[in-house]
N, C-alpha and C. Protein backbone atom coordinates (compact mmCIF):
# COMPACT_ATOMS: atom_id res chain seq x y z
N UNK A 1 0.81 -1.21 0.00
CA UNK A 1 0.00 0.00 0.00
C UNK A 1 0.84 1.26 0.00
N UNK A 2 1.88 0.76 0.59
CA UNK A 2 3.07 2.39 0.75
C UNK A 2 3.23 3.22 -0.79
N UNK A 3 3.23 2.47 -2.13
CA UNK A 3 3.08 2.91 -3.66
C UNK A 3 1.94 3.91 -3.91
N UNK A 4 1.01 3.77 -2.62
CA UNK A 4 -0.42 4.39 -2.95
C UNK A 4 -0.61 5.31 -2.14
N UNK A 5 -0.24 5.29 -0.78
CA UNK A 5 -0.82 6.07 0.30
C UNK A 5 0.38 6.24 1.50
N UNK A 6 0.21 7.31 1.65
CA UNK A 6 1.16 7.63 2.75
C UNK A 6 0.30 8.81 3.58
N UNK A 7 0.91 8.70 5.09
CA UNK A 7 0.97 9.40 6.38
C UNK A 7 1.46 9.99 6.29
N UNK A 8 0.91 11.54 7.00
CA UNK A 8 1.96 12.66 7.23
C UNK A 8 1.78 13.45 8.74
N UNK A 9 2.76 13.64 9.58
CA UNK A 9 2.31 14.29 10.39
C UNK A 9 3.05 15.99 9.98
N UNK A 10 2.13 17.07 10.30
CA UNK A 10 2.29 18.77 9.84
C UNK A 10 2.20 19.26 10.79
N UNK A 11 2.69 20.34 10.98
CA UNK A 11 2.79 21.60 11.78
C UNK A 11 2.67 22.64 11.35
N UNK A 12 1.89 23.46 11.55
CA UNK A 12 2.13 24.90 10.92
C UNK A 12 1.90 25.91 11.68
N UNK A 13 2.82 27.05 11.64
CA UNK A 13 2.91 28.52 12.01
C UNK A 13 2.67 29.73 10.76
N UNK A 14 1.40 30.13 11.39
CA UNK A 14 1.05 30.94 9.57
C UNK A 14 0.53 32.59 10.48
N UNK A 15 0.78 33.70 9.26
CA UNK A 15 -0.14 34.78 9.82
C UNK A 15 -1.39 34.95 9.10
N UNK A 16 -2.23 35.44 9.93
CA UNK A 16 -3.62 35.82 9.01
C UNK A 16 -3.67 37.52 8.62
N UNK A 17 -3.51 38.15 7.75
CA UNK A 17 -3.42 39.71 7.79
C UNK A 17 -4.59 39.85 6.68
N UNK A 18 -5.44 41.01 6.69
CA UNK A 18 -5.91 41.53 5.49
C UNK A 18 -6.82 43.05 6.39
N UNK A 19 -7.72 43.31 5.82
CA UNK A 19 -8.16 44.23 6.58
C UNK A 19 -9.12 43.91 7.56
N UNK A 20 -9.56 43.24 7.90
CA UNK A 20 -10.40 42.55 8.67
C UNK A 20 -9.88 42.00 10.28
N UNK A 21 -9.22 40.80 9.76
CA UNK A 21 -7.98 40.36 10.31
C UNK A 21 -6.66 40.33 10.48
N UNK A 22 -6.04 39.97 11.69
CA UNK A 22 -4.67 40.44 11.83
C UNK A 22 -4.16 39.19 12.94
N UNK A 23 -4.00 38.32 12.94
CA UNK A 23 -3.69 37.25 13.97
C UNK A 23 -2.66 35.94 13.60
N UNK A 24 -2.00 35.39 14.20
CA UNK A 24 -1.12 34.50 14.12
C UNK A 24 -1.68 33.16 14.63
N UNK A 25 -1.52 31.80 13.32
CA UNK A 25 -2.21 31.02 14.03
C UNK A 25 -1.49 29.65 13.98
N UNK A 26 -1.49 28.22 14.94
CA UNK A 26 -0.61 27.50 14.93
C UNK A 26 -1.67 26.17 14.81
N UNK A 27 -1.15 25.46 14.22
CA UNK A 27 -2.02 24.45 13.83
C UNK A 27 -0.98 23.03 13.73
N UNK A 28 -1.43 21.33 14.10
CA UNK A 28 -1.18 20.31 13.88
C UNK A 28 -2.04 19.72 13.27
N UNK A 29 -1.75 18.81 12.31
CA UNK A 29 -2.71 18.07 11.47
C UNK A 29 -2.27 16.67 11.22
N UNK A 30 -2.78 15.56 11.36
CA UNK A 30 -2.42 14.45 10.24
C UNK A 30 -3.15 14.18 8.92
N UNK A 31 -2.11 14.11 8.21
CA UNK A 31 -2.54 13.88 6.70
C UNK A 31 -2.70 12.46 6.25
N UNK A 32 -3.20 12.01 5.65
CA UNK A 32 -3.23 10.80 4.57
C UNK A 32 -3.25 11.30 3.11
N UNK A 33 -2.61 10.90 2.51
CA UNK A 33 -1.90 11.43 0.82
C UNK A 33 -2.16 9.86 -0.28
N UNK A 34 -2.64 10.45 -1.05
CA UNK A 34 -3.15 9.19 -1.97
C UNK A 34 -2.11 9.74 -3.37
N UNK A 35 -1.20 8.81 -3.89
CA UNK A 35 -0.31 9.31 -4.49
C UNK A 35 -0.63 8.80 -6.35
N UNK A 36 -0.83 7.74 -6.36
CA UNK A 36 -1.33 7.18 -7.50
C UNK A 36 -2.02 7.61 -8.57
N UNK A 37 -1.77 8.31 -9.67
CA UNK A 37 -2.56 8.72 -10.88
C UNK A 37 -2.25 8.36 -11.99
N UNK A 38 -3.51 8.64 -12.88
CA UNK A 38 -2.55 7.92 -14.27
C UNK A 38 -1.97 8.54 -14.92
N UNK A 39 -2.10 10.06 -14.45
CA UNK A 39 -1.28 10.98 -15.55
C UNK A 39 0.19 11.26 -15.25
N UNK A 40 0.48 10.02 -13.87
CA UNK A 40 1.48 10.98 -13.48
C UNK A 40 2.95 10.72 -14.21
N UNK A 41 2.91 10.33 -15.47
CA UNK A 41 4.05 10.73 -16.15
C UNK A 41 4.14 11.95 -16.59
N UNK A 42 3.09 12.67 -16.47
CA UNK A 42 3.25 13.84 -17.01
C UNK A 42 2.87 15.12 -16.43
N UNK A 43 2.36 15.11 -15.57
CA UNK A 43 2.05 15.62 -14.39
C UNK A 43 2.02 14.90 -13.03
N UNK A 44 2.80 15.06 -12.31
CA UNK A 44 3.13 13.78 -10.98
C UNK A 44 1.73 14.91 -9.62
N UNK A 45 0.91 13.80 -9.76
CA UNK A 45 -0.06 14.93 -8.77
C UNK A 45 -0.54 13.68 -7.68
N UNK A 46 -0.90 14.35 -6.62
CA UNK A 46 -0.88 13.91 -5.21
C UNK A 46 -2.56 14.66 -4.84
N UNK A 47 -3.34 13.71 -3.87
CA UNK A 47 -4.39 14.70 -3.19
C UNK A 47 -4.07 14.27 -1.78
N UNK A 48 -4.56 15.37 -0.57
CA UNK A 48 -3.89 14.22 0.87
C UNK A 48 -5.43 15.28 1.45
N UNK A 49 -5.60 14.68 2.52
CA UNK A 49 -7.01 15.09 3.33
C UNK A 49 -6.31 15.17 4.56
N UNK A 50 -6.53 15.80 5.22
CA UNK A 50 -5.86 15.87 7.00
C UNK A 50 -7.22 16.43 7.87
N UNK A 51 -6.70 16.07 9.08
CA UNK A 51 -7.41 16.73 10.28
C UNK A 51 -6.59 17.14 11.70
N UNK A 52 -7.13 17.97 12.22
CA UNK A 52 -5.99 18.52 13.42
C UNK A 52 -7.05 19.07 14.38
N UNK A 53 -5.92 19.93 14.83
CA UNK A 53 -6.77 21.52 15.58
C UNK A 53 -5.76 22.71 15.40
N UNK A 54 -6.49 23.53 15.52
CA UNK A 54 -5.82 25.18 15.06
C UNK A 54 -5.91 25.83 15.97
N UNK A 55 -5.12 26.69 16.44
CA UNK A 55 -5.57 27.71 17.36
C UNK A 55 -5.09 29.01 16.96
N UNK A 56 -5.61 30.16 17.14
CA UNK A 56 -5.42 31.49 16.42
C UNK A 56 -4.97 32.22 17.88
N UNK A 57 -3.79 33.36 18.04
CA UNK A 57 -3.50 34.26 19.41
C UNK A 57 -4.75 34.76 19.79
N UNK A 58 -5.54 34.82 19.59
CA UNK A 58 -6.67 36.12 19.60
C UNK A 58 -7.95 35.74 18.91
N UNK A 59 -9.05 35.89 18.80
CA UNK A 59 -10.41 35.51 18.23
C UNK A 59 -10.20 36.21 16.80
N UNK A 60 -10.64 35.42 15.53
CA UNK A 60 -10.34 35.97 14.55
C UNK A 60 -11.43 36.96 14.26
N UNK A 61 -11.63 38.01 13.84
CA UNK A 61 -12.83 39.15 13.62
C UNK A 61 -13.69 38.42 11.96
N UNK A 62 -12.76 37.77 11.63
CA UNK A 62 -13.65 36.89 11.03
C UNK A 62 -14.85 36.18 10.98
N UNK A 63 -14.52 35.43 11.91
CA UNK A 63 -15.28 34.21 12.64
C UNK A 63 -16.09 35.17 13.91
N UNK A 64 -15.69 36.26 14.50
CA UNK A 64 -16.66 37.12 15.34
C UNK A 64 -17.85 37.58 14.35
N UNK A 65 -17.39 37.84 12.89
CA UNK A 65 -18.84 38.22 12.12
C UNK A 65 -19.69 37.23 11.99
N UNK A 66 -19.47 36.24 12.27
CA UNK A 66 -20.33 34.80 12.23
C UNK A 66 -21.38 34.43 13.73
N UNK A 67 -20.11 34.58 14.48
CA UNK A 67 -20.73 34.07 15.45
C UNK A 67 -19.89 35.11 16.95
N UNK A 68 -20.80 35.58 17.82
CA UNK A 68 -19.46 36.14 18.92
C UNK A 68 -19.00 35.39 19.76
N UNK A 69 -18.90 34.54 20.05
CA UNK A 69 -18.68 33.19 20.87
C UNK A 69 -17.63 32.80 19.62
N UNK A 70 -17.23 33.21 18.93
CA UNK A 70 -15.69 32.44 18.26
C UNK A 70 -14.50 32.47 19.50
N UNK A 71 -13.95 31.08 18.96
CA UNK A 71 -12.60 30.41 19.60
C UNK A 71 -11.82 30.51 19.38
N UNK A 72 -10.98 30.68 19.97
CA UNK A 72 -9.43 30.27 19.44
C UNK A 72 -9.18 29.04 19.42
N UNK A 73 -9.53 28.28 19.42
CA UNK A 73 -9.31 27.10 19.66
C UNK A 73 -10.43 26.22 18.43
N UNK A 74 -9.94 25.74 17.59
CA UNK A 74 -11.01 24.64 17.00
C UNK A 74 -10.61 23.77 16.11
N UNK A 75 -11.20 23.00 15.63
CA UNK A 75 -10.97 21.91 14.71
C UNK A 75 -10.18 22.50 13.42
N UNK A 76 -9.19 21.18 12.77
CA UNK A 76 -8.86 21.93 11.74
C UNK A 76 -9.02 20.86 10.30
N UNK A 77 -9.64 21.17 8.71
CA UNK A 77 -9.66 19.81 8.19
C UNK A 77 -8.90 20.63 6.83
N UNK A 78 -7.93 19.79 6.46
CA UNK A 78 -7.24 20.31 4.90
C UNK A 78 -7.73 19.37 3.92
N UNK A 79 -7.83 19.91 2.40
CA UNK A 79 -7.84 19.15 1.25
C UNK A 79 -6.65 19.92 0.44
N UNK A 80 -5.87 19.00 -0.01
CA UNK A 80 -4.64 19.91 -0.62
C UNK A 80 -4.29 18.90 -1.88
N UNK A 81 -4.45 19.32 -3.08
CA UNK A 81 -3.66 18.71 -4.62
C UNK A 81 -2.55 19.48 -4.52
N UNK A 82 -1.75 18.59 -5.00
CA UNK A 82 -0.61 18.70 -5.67
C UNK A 82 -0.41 18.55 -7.01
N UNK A 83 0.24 19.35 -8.17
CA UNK A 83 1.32 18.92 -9.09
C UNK A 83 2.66 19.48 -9.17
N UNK A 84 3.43 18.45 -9.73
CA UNK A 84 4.53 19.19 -10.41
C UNK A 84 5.15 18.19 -11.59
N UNK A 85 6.37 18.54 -11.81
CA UNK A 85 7.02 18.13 -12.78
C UNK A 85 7.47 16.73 -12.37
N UNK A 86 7.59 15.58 -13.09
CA UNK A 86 7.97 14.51 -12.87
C UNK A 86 9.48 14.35 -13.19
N UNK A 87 10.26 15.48 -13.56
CA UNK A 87 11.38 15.67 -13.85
C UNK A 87 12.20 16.51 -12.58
N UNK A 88 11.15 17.26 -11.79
CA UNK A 88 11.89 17.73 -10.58
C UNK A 88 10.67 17.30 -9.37
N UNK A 89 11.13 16.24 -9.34
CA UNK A 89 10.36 15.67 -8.04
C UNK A 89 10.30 16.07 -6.73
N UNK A 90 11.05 16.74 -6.07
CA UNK A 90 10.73 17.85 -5.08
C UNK A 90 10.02 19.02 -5.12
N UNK A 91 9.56 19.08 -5.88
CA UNK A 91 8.89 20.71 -6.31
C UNK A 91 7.80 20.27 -6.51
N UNK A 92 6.74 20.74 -6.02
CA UNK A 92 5.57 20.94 -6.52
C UNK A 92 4.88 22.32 -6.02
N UNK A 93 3.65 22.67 -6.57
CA UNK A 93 2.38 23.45 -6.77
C UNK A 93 1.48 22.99 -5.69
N UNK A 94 0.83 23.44 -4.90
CA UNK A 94 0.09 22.83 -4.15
C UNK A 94 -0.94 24.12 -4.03
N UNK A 95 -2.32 23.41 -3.78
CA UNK A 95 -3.98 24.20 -3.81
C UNK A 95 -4.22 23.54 -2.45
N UNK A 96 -4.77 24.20 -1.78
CA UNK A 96 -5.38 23.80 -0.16
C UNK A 96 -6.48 24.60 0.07
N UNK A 97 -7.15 23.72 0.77
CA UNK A 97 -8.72 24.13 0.99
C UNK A 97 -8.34 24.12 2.80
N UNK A 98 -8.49 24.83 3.26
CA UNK A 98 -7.85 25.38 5.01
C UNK A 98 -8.89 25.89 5.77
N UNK A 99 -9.87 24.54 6.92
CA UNK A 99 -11.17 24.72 6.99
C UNK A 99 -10.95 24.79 8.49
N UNK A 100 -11.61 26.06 9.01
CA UNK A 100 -11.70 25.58 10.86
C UNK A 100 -12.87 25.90 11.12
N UNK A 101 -13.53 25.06 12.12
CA UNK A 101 -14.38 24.44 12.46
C UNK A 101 -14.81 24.33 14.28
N UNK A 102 -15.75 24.06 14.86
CA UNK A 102 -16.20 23.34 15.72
C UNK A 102 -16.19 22.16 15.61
N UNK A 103 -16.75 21.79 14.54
CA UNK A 103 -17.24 20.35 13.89
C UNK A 103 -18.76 20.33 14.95
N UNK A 104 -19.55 20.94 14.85
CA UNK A 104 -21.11 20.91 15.31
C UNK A 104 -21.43 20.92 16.78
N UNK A 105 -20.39 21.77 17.80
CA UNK A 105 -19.99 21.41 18.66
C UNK A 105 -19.10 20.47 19.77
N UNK A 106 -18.45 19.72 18.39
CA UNK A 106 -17.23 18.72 19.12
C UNK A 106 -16.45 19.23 19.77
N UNK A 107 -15.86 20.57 19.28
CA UNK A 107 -14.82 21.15 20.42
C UNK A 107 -15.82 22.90 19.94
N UNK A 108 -15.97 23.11 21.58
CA UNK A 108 -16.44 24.16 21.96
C UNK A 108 -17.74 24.54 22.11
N UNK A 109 -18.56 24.91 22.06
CA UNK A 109 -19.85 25.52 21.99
C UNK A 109 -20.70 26.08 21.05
N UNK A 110 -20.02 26.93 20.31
CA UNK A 110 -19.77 28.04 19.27
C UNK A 110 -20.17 27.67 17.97
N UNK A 111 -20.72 28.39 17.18
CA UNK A 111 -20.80 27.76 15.35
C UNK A 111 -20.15 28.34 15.30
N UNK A 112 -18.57 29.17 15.07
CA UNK A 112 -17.69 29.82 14.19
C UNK A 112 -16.55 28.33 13.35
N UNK A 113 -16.43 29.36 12.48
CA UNK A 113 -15.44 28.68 11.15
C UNK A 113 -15.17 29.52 10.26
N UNK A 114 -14.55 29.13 9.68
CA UNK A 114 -13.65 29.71 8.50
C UNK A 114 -13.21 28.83 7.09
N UNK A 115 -13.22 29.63 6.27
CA UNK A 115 -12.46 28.61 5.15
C UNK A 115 -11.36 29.76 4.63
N UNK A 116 -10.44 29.16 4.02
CA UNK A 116 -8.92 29.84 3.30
C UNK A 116 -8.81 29.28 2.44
N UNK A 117 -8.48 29.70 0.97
CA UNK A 117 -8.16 29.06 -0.17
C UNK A 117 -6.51 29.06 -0.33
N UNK A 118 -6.35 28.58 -0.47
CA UNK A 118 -4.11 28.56 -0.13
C UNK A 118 -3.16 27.61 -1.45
N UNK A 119 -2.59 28.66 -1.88
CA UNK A 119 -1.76 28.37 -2.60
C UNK A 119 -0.47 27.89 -2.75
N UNK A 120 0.65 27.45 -2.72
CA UNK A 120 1.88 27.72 -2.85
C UNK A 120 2.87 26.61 -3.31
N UNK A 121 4.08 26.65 -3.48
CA UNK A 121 5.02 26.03 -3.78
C UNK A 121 5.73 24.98 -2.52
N UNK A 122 5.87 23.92 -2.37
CA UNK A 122 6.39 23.26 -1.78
C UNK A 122 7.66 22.39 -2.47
N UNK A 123 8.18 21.99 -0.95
CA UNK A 123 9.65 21.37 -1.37
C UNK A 123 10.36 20.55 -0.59
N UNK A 124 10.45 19.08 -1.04
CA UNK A 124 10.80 18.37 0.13
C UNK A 124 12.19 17.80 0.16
N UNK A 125 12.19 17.80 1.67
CA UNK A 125 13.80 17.38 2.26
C UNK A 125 14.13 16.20 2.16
């Protein structure tokens, strides 16, 4: 199964800035990564799903327009594709869908959440 699917454990330290928001937020997740495609001679692409928890310094003013009872504290779930070149196999493109949550009251009280659309370049060691 290791040809097909792999585990990941993540960490992340990210800022949130725009005009709205302004907060720093730290998050753990485990991933599962399904690696197998048929295109991937020509595009080498990856999808992985994770779940964690996130926590933000401060209540995001985001998630206060939703609900005022937002957390710092809540669930966290990623969907992230990958491509890149099958010629530079460390490099890829990566799209992430960056969802926080209660999950319906599992952790906390509160309906606040958020979604982030996230882009960027990755590169592995």
């Amino acid at each position: 199964y290791k040809q097909w699917v792999s585990f990941e454990l993540e960490g992340q330290i990210g800022r949130h800035f725009n005009d709205i928001s302004d907060n720093w937020e730290f998050a753990g997740l485990v991933l599962a990564r399904w690696h197998k495609f048929p295109w991937d001679k020509y595009i080498d692409t990856s999808f992985a799903f994770g779940s964690g928890l996130s926590y933000f310094d401060e209540p995001s003013q985001i998630e206060l327009e939703e609900d005022e009872g937002a957390q710092r504290l809540l669930g966290y779930l990623a969907f992230e594709l990958t491509l890149g070149l099958p010629k530079y196999p460390r490099w890829n493109l990566m799209f992430r869908i960056h969802h926080r949550s209660g999950g319906y009251g599992l952790i906390g009280d509160g309906e606040s959440g958020s979604n982030y659309l996230c882009t960027g370049l990755k590169f592995a060691f």
